[in-house]
Protein backbone atom coordinates (compact mmCIF):
# COMPACT_ATOMS: atom_id res chain seq x y z
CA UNK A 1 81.56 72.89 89.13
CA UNK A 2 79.83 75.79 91.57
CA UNK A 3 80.00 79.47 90.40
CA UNK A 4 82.48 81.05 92.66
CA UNK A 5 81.76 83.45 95.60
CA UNK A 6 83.06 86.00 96.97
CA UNK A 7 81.78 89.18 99.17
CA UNK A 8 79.14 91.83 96.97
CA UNK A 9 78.43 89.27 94.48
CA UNK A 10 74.88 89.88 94.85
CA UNK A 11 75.10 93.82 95.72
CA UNK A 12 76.97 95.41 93.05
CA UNK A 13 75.38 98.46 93.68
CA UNK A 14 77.64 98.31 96.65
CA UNK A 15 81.26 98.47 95.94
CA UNK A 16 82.59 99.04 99.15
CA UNK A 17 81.73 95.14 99.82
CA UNK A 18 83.03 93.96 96.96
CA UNK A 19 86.51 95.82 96.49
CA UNK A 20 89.11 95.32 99.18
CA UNK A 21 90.22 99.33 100.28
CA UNK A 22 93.89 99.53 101.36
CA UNK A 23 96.18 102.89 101.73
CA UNK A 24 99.21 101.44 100.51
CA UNK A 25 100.18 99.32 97.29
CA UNK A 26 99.53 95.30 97.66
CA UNK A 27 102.12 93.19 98.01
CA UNK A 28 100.65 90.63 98.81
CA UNK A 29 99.65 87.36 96.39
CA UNK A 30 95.92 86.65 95.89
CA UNK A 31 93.99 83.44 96.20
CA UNK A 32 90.71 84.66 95.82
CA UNK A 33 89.25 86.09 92.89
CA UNK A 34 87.89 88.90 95.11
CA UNK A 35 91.41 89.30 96.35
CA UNK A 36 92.58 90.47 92.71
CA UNK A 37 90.66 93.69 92.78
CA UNK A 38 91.88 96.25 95.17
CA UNK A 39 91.09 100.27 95.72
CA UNK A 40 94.34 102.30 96.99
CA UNK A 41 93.66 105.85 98.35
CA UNK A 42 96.68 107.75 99.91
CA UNK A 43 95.89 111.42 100.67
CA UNK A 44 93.93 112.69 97.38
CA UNK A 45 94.98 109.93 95.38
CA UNK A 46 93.67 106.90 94.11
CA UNK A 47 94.46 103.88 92.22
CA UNK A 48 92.78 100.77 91.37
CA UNK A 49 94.99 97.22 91.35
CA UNK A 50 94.26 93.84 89.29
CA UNK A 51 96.46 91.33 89.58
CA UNK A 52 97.56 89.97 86.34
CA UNK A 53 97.57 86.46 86.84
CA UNK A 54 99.70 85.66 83.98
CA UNK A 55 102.64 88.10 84.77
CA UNK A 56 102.17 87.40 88.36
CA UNK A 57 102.59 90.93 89.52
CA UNK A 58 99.63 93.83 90.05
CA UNK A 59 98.97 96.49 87.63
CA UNK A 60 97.32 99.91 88.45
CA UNK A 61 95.74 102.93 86.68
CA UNK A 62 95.30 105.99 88.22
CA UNK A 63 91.88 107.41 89.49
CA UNK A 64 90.27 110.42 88.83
């Protein structure tokens, strides 16, 4: 079995590439494993998502 892929995986220096930047929550369900990450700034907010794949729903904490 191959080690996955997925964008930044060699440049983790650079984050932008590697963590998907939205300005509203996800709703949507991932199929990558790059997919499960995702940055959410609205205004001077900011939240990072996982999705928990056992619950099936995202999870946040708040940024500061």
């Amino acid at each position: 079995m191959e080690n996955p892929t997925y964008p930044g995986e060699n440049h983790w220096r650079d984050v932008n590439s590697f963590l998907i930047n939205l300005d509203s929550v996800p709703t949507y369900i991932p199929k990558t494993i790059s997919e499960q990450f995702v940055m959410v700034t609205n205004g001077g907010s900011a939240r990072a998502y996982i999705y928990d794949v056992r619950a099936l729903t995202w999870r946040y904490t708040i940024l500061t």
